[in-house]
C-alpha atoms as a PDB file:
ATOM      1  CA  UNK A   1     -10.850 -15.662  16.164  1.00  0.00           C
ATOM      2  CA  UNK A   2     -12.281 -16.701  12.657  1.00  0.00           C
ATOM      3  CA  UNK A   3     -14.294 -13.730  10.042  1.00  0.00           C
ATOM      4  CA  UNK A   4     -17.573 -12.839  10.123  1.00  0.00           C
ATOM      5  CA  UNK A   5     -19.383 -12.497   6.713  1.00  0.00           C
ATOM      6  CA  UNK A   6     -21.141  -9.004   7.458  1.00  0.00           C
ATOM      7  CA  UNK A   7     -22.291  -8.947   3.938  1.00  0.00           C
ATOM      8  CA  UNK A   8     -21.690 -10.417   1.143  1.00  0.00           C
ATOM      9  CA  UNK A   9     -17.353 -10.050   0.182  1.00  0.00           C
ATOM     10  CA  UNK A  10     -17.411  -8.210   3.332  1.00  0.00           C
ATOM     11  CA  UNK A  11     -15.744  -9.434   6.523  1.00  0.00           C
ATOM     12  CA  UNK A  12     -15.540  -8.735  10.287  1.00  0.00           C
ATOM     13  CA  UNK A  13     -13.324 -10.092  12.621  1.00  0.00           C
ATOM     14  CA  UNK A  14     -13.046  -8.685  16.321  1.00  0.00           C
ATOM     15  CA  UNK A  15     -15.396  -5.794  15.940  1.00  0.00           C
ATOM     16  CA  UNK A  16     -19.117  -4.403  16.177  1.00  0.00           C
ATOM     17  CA  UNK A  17     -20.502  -2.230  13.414  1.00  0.00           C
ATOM     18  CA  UNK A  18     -21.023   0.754  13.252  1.00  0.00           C
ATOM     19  CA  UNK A  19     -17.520   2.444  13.927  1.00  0.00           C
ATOM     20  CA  UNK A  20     -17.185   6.053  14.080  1.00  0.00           C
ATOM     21  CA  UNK A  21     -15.035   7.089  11.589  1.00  0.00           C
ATOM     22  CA  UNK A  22     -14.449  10.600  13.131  1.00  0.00           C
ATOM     23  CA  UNK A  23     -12.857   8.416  16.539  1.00  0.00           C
ATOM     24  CA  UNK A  24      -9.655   7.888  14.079  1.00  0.00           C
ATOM     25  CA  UNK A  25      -7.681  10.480  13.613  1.00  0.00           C
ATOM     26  CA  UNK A  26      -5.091   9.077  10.907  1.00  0.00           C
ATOM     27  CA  UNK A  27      -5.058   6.388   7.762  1.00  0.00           C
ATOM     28  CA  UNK A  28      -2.480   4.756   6.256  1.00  0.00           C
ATOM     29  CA  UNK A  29      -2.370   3.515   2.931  1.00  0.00           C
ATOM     30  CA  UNK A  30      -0.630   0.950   1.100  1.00  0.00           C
ATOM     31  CA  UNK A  31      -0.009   1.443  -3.015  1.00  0.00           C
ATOM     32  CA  UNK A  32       0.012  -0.752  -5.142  1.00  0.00           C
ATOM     33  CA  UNK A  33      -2.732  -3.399  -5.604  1.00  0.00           C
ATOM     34  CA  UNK A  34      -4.893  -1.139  -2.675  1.00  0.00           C
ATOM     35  CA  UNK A  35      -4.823   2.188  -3.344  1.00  0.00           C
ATOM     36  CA  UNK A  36      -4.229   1.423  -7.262  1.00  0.00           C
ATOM     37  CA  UNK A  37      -5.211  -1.227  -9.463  1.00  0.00           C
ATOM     38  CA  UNK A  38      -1.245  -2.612 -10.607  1.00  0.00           C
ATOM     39  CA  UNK A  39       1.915  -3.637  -9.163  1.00  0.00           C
ATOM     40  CA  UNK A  40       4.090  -1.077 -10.602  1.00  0.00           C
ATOM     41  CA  UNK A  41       7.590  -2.975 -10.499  1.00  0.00           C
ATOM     42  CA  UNK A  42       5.713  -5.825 -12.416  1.00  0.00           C
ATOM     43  CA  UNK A  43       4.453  -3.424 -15.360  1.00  0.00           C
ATOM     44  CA  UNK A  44       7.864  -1.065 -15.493  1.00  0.00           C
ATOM     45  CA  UNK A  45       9.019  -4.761 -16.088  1.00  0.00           C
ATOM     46  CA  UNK A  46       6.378  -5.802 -18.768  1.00  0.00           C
ATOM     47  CA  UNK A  47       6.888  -2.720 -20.750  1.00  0.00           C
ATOM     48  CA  UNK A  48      10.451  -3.592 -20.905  1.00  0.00           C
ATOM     49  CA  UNK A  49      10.249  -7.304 -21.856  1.00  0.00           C
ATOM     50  CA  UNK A  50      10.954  -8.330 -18.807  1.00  0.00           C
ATOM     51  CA  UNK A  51       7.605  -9.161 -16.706  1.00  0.00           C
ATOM     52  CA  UNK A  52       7.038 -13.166 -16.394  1.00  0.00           C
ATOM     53  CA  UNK A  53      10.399 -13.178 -13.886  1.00  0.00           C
ATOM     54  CA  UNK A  54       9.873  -9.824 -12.063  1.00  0.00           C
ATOM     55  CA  UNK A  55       5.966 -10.840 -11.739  1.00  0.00           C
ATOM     56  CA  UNK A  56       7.005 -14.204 -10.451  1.00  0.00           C
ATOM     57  CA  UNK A  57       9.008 -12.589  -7.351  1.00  0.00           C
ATOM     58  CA  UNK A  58       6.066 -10.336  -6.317  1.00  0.00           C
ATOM     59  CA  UNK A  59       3.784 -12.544  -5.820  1.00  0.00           C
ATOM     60  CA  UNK A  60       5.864 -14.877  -3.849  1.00  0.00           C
ATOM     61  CA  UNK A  61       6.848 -11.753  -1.666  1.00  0.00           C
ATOM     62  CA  UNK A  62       3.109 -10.602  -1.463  1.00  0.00           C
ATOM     63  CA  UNK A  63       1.859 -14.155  -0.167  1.00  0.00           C
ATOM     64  CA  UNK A  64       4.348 -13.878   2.495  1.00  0.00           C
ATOM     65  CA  UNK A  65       6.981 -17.171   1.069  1.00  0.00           C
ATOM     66  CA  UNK A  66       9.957 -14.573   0.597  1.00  0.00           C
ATOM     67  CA  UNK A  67      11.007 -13.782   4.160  1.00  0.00           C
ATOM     68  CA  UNK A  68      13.396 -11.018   3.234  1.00  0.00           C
ATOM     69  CA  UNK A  69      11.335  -8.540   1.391  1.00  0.00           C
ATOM     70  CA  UNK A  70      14.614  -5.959   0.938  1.00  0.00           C
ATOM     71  CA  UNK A  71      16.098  -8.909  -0.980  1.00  0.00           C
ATOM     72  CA  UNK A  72      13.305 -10.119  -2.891  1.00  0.00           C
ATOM     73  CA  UNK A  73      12.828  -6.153  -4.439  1.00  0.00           C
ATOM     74  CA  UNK A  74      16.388  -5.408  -4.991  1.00  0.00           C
ATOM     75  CA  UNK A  75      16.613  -8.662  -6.704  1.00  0.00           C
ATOM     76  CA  UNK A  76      13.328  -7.069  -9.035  1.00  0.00           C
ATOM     77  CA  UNK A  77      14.932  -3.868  -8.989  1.00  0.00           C
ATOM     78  CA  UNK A  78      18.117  -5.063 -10.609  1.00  0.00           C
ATOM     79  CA  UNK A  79      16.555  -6.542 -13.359  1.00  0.00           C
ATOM     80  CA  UNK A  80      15.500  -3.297 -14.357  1.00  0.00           C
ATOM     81  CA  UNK A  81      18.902  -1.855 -15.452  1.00  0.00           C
ATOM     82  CA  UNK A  82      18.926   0.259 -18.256  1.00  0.00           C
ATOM     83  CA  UNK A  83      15.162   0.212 -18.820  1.00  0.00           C
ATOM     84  CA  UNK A  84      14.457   3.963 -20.121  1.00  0.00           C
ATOM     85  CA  UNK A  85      13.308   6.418 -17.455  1.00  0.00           C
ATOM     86  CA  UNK A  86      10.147   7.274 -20.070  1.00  0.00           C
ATOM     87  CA  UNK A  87       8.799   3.268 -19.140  1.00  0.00           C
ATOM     88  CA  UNK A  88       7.466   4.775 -15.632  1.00  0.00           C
ATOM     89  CA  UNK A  89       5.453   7.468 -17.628  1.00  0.00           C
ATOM     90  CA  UNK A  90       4.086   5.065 -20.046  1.00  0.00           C
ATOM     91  CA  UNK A  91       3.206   2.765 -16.984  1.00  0.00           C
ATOM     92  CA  UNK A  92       1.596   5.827 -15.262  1.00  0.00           C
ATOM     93  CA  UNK A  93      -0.395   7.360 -18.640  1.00  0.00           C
ATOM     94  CA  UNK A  94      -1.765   3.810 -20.134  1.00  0.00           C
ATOM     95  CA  UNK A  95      -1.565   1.327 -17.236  1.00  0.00           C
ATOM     96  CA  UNK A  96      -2.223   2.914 -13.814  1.00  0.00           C
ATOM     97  CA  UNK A  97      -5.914   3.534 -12.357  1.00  0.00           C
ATOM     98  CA  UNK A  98      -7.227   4.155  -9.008  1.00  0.00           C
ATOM     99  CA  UNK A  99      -8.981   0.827  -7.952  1.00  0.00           C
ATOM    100  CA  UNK A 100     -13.168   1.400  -7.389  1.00  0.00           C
ATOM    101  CA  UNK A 101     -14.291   2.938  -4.254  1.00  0.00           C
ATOM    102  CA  UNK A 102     -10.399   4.695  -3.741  1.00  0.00           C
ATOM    103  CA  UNK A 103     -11.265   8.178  -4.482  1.00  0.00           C
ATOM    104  CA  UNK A 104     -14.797   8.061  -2.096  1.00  0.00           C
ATOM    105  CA  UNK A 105     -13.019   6.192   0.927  1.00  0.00           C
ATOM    106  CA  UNK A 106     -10.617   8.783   0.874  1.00  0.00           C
ATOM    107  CA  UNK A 107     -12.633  11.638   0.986  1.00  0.00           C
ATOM    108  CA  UNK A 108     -14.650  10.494   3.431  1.00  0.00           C
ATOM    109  CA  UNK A 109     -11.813  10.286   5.808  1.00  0.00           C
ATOM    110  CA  UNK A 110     -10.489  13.424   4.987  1.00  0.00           C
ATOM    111  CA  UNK A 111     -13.875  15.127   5.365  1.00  0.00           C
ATOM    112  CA  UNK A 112     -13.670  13.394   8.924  1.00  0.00           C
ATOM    113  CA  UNK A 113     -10.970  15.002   9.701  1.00  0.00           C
ATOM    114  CA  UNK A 114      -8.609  12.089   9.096  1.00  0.00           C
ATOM    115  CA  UNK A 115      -4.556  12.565   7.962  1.00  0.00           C
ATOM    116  CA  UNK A 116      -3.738  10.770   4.909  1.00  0.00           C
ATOM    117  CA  UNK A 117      -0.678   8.605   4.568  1.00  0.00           C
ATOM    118  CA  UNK A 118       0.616   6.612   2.098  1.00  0.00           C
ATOM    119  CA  UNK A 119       3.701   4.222   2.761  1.00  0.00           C
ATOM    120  CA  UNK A 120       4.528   2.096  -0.097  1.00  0.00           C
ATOM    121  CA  UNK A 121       7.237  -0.747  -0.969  1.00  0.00           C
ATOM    122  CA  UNK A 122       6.579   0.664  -4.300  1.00  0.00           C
ATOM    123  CA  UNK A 123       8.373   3.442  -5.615  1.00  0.00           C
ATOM    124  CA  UNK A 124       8.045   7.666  -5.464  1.00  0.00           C
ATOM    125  CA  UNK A 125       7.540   7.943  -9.055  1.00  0.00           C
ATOM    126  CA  UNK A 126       4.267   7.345  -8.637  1.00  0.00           C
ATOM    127  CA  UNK A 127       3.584   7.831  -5.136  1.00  0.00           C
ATOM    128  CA  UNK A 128       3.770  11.203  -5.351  1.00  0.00           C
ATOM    129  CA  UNK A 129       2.115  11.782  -8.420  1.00  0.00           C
ATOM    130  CA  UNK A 130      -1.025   9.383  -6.412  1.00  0.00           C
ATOM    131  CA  UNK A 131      -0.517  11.240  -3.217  1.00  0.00           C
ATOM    132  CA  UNK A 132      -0.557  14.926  -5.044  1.00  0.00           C
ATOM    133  CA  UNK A 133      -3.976  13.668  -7.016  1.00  0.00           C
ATOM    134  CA  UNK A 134      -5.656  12.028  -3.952  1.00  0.00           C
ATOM    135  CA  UNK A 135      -4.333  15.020  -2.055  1.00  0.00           C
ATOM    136  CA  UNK A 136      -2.579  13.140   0.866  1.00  0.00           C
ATOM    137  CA  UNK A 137      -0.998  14.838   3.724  1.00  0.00           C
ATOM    138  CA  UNK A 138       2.495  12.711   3.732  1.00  0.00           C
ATOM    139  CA  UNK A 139       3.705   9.505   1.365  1.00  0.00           C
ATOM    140  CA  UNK A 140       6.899   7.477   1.927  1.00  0.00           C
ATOM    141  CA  UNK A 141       8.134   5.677  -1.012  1.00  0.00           C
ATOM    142  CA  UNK A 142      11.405   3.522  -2.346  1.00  0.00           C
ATOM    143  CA  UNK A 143      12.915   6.123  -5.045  1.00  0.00           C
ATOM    144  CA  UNK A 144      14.713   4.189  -7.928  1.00  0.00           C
ATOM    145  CA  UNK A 145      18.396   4.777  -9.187  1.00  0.00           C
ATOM    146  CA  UNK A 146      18.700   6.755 -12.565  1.00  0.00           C
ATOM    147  CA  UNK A 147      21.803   7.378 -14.822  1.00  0.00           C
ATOM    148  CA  UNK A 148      21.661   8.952 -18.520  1.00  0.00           C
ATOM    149  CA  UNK A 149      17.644   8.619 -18.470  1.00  0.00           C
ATOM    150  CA  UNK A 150      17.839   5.247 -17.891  1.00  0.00           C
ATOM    151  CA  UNK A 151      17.300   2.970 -14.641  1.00  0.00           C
ATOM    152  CA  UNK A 152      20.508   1.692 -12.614  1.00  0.00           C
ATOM    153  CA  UNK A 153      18.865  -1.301 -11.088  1.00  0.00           C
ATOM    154  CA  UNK A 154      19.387   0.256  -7.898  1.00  0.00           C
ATOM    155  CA  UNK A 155      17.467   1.931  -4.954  1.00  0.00           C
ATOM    156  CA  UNK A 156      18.036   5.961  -3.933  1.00  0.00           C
ATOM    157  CA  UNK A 157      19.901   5.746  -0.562  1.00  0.00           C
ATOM    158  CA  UNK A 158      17.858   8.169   1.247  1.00  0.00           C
ATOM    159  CA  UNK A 159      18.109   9.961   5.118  1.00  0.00           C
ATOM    160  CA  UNK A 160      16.102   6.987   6.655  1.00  0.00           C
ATOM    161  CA  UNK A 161      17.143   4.300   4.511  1.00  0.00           C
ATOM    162  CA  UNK A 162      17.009   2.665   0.961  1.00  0.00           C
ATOM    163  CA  UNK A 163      13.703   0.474   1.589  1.00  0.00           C
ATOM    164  CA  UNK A 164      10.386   0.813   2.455  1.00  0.00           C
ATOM    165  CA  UNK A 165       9.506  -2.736   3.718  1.00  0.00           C
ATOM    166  CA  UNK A 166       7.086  -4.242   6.047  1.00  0.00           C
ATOM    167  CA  UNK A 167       9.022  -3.291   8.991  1.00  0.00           C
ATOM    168  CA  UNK A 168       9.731   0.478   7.692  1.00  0.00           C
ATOM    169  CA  UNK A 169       5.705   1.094   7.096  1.00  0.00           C
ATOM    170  CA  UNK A 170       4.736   0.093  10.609  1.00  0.00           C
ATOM    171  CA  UNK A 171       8.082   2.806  11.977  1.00  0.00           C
ATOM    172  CA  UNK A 172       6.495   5.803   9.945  1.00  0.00           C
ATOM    173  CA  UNK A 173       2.883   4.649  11.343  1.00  0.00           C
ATOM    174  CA  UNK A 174       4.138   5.098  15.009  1.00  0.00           C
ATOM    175  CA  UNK A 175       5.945   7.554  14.382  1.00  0.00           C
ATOM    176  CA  UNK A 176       3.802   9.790  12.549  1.00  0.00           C
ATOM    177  CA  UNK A 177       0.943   8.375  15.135  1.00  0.00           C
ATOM    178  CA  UNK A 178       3.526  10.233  18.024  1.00  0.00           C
ATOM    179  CA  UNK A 179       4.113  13.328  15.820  1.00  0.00           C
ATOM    180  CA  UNK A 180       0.190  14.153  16.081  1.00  0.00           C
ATOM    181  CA  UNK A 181      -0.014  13.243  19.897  1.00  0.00           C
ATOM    182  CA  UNK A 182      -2.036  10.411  19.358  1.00  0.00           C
ATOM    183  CA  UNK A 183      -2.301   6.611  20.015  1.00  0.00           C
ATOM    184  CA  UNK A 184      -2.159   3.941  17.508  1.00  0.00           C
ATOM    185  CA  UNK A 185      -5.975   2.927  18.377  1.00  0.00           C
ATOM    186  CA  UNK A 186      -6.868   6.403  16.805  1.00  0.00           C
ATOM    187  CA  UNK A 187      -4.840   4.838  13.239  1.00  0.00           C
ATOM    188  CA  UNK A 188      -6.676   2.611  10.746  1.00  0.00           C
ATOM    189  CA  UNK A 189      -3.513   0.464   8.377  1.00  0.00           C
ATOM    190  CA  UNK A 190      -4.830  -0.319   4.772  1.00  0.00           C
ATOM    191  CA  UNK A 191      -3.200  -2.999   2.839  1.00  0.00           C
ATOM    192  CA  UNK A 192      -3.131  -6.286   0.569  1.00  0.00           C
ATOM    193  CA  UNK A 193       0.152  -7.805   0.736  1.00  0.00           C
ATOM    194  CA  UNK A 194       2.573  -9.629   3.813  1.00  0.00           C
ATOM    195  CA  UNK A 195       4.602  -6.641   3.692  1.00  0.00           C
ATOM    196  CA  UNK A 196       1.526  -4.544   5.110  1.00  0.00           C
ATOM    197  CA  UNK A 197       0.604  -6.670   8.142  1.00  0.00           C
ATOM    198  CA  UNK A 198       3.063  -5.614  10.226  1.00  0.00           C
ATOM    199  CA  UNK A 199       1.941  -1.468  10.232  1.00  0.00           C
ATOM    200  CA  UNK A 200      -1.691  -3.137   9.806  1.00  0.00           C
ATOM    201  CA  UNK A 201      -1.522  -5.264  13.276  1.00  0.00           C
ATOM    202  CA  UNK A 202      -0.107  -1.842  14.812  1.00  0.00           C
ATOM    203  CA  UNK A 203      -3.025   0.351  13.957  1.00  0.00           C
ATOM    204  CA  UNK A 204      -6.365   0.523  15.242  1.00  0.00           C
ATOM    205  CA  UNK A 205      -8.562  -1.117  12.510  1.00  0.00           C
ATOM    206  CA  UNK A 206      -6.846  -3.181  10.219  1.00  0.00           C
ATOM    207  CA  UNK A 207      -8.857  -3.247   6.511  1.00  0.00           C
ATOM    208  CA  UNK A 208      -7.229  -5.934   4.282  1.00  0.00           C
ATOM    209  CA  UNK A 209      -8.133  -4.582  -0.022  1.00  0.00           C
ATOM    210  CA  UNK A 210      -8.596  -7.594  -2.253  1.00  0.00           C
ATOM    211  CA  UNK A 211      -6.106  -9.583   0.347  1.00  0.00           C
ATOM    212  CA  UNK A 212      -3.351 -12.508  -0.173  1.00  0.00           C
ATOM    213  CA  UNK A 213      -4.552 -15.383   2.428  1.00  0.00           C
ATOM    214  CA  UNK A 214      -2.212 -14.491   5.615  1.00  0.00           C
ATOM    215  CA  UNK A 215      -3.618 -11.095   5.361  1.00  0.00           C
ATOM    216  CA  UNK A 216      -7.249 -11.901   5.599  1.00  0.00           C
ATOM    217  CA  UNK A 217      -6.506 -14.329   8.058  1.00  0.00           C
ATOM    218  CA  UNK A 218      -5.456 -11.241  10.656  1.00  0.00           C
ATOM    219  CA  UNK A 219      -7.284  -8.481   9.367  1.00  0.00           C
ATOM    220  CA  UNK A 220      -9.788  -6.718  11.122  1.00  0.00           C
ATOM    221  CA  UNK A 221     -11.855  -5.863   8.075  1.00  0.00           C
ATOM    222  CA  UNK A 222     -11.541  -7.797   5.097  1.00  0.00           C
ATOM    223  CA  UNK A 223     -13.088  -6.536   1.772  1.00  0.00           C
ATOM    224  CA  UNK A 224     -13.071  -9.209  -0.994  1.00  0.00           C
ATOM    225  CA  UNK A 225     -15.681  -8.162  -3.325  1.00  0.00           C
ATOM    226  CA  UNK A 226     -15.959  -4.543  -4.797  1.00  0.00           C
ATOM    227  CA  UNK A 227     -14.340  -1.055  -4.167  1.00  0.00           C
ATOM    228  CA  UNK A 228     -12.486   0.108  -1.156  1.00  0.00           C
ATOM    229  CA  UNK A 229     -15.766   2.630  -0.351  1.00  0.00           C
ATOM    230  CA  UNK A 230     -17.490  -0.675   0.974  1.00  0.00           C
ATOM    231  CA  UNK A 231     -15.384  -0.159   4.375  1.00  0.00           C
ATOM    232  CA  UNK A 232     -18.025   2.892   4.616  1.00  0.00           C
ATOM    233  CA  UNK A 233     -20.600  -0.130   5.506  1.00  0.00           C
ATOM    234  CA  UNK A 234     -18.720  -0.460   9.142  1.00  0.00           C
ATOM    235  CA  UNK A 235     -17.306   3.165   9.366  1.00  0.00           C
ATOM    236  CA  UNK A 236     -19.643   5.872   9.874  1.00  0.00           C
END
């Protein structure tokens, strides 16, 4: 089923304005390049010297052409060995902003009544530090390895795994959707990248953020000009 322009940079696929946004009971957020405006492996890499290569993988992993997502960031990951622990501050003080519209979308679900979850192939660092300001009710995150202050080029082996990849954010959707007691039609999924379309095409209402192709091509809601507040426009 092809998109619907319902305004301009705005589009529809498989739905009829206006949706009740108080009908949902749960939204789930991806990171970086949604609910902020970087990719934050890319700049811990560009404050280091070490951004065109890192950068280069990302993007090939975002548009979908890396098939194994847990290889593509531990192969990014390990090129950060022995960058100082102080890089991720630096990244978070001078590089890291909410992207437009963030901060209104998300209060708007909460005062619905909404849960807030964030689930991102990005890393707890700043995760938590975006879930705490936002105030979120859960985030899931990929913590990485430190020695000495410095990066390992490793991931934190944690209870439910090392990674958070595509298939990992769709797990903690369901299963946080079964915690509450209800269905997955009651979840919107909010994401840019390949890695998001699997926990997107599980939820509800799918909006794609600023999307790579093969996510606008499935998404429910597709915003391609201005802030994330623009999915108010369909959500009431």
């Amino acid at each position: 089923m092809s998109a619907t322009e319902f305004a301009p940079g705005l589009f529809i696929r498989g739905i009829r304005p206006p949706l009740n946004l108080a009908d949902y009971k749960l939204v789930a957020f991806d990171m970086d390049s949604t609910l902020i405006n970087i990719e934050c492996i890319d700049e811990i890499a560009a404050v280091a010297g070490r951004g065109p290569d890192v950068a280069e993988i990302t993007e090939a992993a975002m548009r979908g052409e890396i098939a194994d997502y847990k290889d593509s960031l531990r192969r990014r990951v390990a090129m950060l060995a022995g960058v100082p622990e102080t890089a991720l501050q630096k990244v978070y003080d001078e590089r890291l902003q909410l992207n437009p519209g963030v901060k209104t979308f998300v209060e708007a679900c909460q005062a619905a009544g909404l849960k807030t979850l964030l689930i991102s192939g990005g890393f707890s660092f700043f995760s938590e530090r975006i879930r705490q300001h936002l105030k979120l009710d859960f985030a899931r995150a990929n913590t990485l390895g430190t020695h000495n202050g410095r990066l390992t080029g490793t991931l934190f082996d944690r209870p439910w795994g090392d990674i958070v990849d595509g298939a990992e954010k769709k797990r903690v959707l369901l299963e946080v959707c079964e915690l509450m007691g209800i269905g997955t039609e009651q979840a919107i999924a909010v994401g840019d990248g390949a890695n998001d379309l699997p926990m997107m095409m599980a939820a509800g209402l799918s909006i794609a953020y600023h999307p790579k192709p093969a996510v606008r091509e499935k998404a429910l809601v597709s915003i391609t000009q201005g802030g994330l507040d623009r999915a108010l426009e369909i959500l009431r």
